[in-house]
N, C-alpha and C. Protein backbone atom coordinates (compact mmCIF):
# COMPACT_ATOMS: atom_id res chain seq x y z
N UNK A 1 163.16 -12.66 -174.87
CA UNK A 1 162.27 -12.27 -175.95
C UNK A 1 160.81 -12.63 -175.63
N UNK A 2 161.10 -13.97 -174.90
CA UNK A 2 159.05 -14.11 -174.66
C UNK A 2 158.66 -13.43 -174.01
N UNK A 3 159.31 -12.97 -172.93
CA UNK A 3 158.85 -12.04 -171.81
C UNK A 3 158.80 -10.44 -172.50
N UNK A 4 159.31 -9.98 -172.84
CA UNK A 4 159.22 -9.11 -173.66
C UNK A 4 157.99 -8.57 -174.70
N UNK A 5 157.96 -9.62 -175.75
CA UNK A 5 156.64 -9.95 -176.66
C UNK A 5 155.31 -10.39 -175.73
N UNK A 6 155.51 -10.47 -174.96
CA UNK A 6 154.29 -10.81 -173.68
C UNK A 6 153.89 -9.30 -173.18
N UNK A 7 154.64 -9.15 -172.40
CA UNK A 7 154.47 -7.50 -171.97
C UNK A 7 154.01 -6.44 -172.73
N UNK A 8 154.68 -6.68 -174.04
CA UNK A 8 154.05 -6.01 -175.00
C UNK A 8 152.45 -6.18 -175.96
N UNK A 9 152.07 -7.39 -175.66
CA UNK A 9 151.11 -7.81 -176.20
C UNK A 9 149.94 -7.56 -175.35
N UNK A 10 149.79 -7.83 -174.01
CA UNK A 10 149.57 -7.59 -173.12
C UNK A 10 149.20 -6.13 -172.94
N UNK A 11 150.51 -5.34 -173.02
CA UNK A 11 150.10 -3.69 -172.90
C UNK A 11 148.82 -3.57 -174.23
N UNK A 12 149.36 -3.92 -175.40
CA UNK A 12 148.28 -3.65 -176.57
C UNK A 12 146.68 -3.61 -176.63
N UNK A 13 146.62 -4.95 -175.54
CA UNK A 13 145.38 -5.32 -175.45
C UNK A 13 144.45 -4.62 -174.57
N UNK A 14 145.44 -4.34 -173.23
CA UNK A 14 144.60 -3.35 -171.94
C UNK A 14 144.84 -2.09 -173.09
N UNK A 15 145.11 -1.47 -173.76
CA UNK A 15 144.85 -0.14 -174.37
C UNK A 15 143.77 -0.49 -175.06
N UNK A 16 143.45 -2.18 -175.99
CA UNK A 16 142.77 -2.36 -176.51
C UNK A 16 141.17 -2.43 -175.67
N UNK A 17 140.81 -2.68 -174.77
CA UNK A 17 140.24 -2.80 -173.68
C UNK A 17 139.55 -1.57 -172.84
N UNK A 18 140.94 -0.39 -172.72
CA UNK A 18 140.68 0.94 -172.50
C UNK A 18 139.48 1.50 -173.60
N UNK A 19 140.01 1.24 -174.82
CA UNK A 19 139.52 2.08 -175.78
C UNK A 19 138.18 1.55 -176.41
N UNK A 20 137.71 0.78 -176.20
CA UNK A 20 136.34 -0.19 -176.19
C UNK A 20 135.40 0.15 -175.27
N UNK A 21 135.97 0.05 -174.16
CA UNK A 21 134.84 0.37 -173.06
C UNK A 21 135.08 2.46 -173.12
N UNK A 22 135.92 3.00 -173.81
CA UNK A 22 135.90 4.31 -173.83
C UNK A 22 134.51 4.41 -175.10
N UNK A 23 134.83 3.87 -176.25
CA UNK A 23 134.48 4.19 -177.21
C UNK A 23 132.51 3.75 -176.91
N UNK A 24 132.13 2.50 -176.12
CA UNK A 24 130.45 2.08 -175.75
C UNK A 24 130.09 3.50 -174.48
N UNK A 25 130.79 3.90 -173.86
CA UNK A 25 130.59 5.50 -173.00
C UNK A 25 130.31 6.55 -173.80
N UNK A 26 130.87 6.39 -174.60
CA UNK A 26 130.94 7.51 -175.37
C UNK A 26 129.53 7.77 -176.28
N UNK A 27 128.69 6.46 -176.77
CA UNK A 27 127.73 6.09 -177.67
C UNK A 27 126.55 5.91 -176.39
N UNK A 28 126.50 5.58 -175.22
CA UNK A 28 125.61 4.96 -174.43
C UNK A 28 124.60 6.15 -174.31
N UNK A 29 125.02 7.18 -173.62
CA UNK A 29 123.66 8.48 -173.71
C UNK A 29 122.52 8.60 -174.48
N UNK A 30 123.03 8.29 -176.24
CA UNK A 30 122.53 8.46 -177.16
C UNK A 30 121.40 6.98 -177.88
N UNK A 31 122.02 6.21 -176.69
CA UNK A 31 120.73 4.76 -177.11
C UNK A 31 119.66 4.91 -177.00
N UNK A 32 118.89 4.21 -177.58
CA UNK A 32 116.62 4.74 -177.49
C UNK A 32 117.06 3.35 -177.41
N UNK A 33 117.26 2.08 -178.45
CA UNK A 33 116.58 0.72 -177.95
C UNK A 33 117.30 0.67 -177.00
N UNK A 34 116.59 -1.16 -176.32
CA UNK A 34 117.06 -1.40 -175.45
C UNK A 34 117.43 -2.50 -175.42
N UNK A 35 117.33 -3.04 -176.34
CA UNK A 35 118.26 -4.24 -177.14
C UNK A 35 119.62 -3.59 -177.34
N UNK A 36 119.75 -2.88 -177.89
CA UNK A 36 121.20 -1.99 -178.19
C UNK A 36 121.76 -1.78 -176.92
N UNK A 37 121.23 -1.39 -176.15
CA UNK A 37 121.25 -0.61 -174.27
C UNK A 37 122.00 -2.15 -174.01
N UNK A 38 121.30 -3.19 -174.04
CA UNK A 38 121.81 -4.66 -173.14
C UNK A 38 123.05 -5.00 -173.83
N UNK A 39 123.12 -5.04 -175.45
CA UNK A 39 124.23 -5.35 -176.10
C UNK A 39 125.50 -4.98 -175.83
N UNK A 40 125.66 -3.19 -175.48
CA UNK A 40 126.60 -2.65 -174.77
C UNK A 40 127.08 -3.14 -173.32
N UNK A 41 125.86 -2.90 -172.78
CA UNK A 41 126.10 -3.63 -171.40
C UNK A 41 126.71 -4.98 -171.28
N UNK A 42 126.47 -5.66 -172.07
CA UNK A 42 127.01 -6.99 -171.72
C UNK A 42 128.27 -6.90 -172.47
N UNK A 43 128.71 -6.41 -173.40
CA UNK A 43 130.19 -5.56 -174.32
C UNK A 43 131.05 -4.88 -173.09
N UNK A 44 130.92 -4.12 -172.72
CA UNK A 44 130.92 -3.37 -171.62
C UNK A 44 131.25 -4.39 -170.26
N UNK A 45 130.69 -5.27 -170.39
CA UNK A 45 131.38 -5.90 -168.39
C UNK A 45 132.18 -7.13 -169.11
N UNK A 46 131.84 -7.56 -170.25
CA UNK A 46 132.79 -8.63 -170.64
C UNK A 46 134.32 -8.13 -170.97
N UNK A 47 134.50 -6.72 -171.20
CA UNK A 47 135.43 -6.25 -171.53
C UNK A 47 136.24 -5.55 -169.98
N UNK A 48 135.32 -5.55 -169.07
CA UNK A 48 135.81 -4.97 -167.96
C UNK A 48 136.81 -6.15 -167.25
N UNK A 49 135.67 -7.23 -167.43
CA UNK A 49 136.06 -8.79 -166.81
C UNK A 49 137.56 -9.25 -167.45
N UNK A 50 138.07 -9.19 -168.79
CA UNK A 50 139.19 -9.07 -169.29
C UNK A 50 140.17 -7.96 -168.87
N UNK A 51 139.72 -6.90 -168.29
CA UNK A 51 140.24 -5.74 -168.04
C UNK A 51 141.23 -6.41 -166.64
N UNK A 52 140.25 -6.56 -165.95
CA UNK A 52 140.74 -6.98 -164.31
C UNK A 52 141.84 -8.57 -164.65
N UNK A 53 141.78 -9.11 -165.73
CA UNK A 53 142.79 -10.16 -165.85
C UNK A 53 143.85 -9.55 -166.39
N UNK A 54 143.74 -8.83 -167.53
CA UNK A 54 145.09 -8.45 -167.71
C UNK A 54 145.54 -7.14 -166.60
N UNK A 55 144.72 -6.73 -165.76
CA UNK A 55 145.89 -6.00 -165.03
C UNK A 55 146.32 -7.14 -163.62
N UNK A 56 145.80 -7.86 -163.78
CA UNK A 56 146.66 -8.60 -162.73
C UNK A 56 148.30 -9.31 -163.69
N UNK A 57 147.41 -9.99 -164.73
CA UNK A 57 149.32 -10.31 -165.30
C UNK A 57 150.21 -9.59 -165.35
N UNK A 58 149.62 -7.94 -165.71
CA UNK A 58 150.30 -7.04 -165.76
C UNK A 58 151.16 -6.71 -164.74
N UNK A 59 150.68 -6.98 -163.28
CA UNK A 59 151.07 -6.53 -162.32
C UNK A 59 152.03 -7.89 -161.22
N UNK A 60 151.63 -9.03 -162.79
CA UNK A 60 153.09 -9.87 -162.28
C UNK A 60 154.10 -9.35 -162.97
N UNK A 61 154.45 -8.81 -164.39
CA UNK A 61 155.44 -8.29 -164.81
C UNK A 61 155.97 -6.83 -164.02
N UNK A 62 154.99 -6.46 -163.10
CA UNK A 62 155.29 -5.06 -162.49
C UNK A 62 155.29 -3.92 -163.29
N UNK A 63 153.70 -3.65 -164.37
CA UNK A 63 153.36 -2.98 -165.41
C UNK A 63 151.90 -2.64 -164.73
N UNK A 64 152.11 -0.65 -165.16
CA UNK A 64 150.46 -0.54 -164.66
C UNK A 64 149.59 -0.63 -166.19
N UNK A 65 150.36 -0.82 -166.78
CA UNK A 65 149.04 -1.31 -168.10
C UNK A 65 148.99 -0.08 -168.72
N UNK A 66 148.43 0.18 -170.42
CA UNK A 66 148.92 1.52 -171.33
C UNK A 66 147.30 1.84 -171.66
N UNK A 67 147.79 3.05 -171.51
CA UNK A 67 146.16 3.80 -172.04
C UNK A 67 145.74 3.94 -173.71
N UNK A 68 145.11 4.12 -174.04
CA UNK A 68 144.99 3.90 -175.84
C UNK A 68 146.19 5.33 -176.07
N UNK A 69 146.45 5.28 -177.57
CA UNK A 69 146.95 6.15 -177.70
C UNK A 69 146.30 7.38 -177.76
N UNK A 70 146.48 8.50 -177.51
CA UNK A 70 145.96 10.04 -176.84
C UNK A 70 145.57 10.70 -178.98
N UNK A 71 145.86 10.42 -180.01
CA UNK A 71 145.31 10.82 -181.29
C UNK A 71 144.17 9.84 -181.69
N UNK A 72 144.46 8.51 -181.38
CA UNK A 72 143.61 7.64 -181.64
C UNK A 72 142.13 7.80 -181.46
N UNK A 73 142.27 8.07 -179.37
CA UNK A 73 141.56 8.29 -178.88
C UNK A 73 140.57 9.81 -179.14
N UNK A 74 141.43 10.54 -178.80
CA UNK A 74 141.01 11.93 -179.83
C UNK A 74 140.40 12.45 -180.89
N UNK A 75 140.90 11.64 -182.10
CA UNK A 75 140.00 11.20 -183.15
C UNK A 75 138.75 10.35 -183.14
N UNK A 76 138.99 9.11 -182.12
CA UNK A 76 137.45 8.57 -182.46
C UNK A 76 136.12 9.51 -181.71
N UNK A 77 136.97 10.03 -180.19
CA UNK A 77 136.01 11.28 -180.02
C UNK A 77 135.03 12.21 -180.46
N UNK A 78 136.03 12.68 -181.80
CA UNK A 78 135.52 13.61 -182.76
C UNK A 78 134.61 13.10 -183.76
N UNK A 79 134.92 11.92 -183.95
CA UNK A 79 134.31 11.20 -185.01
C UNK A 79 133.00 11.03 -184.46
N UNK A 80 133.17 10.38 -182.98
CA UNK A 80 131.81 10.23 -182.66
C UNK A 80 131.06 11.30 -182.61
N UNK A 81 131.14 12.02 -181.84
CA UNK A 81 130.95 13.75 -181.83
C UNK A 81 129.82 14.30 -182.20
N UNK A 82 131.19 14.34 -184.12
CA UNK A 82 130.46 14.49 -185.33
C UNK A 82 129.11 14.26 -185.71
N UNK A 83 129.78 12.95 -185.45
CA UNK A 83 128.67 11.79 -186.92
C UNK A 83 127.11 11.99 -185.52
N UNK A 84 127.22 12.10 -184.39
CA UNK A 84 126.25 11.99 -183.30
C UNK A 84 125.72 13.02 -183.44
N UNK A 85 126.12 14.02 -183.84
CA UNK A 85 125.22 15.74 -183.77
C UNK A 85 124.86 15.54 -184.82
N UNK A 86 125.10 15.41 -185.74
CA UNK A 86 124.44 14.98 -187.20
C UNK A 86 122.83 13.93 -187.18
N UNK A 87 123.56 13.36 -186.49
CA UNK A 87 122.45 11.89 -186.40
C UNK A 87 122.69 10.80 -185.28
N UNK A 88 122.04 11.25 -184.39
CA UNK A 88 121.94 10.36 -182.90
C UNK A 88 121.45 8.99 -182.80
N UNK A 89 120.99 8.54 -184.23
CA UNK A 89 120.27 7.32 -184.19
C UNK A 89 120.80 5.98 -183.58
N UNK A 90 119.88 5.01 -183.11
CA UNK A 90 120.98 3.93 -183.00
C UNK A 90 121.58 3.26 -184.24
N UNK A 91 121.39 3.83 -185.54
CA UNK A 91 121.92 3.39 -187.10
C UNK A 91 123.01 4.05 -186.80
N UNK A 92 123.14 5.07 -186.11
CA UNK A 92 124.33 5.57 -186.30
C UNK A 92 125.40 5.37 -185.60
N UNK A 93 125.33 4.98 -183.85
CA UNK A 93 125.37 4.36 -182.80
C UNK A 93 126.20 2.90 -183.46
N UNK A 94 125.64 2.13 -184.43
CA UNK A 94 125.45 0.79 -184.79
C UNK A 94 126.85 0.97 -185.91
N UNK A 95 127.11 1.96 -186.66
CA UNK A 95 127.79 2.13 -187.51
C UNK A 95 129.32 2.28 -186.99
N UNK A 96 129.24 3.37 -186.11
CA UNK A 96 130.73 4.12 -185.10
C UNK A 96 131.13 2.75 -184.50
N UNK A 97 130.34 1.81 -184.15
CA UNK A 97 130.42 0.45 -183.56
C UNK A 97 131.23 -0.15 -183.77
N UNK A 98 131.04 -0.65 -185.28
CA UNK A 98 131.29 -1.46 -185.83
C UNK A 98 132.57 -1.23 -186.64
N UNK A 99 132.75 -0.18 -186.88
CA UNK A 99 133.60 0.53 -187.49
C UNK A 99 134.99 0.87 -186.40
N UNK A 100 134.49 0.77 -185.18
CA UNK A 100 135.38 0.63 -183.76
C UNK A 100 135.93 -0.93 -183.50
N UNK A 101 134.97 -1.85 -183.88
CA UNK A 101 135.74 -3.07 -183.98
C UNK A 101 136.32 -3.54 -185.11
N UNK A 102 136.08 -2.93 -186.26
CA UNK A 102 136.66 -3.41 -187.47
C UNK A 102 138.29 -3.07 -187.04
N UNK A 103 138.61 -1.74 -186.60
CA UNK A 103 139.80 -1.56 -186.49
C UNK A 103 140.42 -1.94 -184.80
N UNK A 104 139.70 -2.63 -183.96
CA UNK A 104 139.99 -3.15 -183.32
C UNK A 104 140.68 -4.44 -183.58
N UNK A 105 139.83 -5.09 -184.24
CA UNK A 105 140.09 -6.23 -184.99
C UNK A 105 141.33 -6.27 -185.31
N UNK A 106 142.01 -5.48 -186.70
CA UNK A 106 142.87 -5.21 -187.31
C UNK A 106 143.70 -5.06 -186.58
N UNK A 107 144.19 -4.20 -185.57
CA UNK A 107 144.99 -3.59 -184.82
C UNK A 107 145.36 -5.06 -184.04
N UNK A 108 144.59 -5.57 -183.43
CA UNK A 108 144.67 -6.59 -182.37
C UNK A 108 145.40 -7.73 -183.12
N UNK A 109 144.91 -8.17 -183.96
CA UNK A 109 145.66 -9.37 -185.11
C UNK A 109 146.92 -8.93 -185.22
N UNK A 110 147.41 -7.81 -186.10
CA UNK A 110 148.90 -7.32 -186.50
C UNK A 110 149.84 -7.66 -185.07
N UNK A 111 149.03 -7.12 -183.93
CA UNK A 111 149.77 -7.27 -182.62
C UNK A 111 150.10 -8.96 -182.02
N UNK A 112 148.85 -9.51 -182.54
CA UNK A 112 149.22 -10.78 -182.15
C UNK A 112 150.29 -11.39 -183.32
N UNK A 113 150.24 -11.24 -184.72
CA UNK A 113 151.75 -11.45 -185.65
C UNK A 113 152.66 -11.28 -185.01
N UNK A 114 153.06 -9.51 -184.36
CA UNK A 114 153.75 -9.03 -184.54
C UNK A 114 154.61 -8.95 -183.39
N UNK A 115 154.12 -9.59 -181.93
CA UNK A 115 154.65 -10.32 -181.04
C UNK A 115 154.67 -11.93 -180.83
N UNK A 116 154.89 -12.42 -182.05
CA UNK A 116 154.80 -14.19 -181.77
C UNK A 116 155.44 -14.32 -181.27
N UNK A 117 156.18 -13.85 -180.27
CA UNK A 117 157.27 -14.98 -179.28
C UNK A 117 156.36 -14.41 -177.56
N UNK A 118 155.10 -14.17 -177.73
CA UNK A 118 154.32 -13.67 -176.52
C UNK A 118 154.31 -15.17 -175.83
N UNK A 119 153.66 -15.54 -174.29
CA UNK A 119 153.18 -16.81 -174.38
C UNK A 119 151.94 -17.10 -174.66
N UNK A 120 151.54 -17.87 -174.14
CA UNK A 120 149.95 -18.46 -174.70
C UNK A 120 149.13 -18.23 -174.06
N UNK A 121 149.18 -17.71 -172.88
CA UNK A 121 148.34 -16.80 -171.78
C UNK A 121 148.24 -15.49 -172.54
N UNK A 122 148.99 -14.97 -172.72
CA UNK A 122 148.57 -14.01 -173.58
C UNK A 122 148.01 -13.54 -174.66
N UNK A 123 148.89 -14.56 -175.30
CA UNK A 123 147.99 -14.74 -177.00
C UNK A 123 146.36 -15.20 -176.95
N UNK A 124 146.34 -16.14 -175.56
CA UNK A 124 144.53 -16.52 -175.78
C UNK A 124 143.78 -15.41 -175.42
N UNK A 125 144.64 -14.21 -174.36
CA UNK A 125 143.52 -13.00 -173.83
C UNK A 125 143.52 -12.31 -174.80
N UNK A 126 144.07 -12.34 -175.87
CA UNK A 126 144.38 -11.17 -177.09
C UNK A 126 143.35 -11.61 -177.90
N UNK A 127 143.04 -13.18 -178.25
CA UNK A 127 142.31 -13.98 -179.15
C UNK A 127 140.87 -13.79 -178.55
N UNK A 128 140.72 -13.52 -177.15
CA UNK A 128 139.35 -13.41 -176.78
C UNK A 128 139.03 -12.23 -176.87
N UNK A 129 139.98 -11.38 -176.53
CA UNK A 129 139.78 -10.06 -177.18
C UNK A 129 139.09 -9.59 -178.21
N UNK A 130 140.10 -10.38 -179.25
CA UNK A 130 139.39 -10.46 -180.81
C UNK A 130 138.04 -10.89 -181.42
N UNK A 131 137.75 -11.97 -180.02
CA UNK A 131 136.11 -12.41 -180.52
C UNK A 131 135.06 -11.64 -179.95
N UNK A 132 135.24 -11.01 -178.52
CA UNK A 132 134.44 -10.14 -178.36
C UNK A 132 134.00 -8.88 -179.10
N UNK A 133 135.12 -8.49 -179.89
CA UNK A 133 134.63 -7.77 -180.45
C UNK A 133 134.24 -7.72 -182.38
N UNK A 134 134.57 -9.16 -182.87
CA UNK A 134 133.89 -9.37 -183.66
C UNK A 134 132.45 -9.85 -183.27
N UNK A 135 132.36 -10.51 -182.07
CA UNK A 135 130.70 -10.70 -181.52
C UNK A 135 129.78 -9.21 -181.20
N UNK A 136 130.42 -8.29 -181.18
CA UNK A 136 130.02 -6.82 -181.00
C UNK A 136 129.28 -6.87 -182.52
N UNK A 137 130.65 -6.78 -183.24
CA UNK A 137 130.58 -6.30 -184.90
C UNK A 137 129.42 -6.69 -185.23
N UNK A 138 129.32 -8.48 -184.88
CA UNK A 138 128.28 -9.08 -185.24
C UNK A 138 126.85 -8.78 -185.14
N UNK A 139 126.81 -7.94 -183.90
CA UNK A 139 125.58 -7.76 -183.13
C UNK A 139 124.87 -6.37 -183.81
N UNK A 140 125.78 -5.86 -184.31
CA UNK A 140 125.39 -4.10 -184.52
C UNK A 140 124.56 -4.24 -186.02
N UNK A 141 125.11 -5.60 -186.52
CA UNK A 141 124.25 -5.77 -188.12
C UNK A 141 122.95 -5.21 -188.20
N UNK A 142 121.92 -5.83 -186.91
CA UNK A 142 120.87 -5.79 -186.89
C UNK A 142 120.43 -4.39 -186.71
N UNK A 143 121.32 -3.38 -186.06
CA UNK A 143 120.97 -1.97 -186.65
C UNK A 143 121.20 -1.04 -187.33
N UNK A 144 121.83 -1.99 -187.89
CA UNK A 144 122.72 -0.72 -189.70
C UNK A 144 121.43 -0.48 -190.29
């Protein structure tokens, strides 16, 4: 069961990871500051730097690691898209953001409940997970 709830927690997080550094690509074109520009950037390699750890654990369980889910992903696409042809601002940039880690957040917690028999290597990359991107959340205040 630990090994199991590990693998699985693990997969959650590299999707979680995928879809973070998908979702700051997706917003980066459209930056004017450059305060916003560095914020990503440093969002962006801290999330890469977690990236390259969990695919190595991954690749002690002999797992190539899960891509976000393909509607998820799809949808925030559109969303961004949207709301970006409408209004390219970094208010708006700042909003899709935040609104990307709110449900990062969410998603990431339920997963850490919802595999408690993961180990603690895992649970802490899941937990740092979680702060990077409430430190995101945090950061985008200043351009709502």
């Amino acid at each position: 069961m630990v090994e199991q709830d590990t693998i699985k927690l693990l997969l959650e997080c590299d999707a979680g990871v995928k879809m973070g550094v998908t979702s700051i690509h997706d917003v980066y074109k459209y930056v004017s500051s450059h305060k916003l520009r560095a914020i990503l950037n440093e969002c962006k390699d801290e999330h890469d730097k977690l990236d390259k750890e969990l695919q190595e654990l991954l690749g002690k369980y002999h797992d190539e690691g899960k891509d976000p889910n393909p509607i998820a992903k799809g949808m925030s696409w559109m969303k961004t898209t949207v709301k970006l042809g409408v209004d390219n601002s970094d208010n708006t940039i700042a909003d899709l953001m935040t609104d990307g880690c709110d449900m990062g957040i969410k998603s990431l917690n339920r997963y850490l409940n919802q595999y408690e028999a993961a180990d603690e290597v895992s649970k802490y990359i899941c937990k740092r997970l979680i702060a990077l991107e409430e430190k995101l959340r945090t950061q985008m205040q200043e351009f709502l």
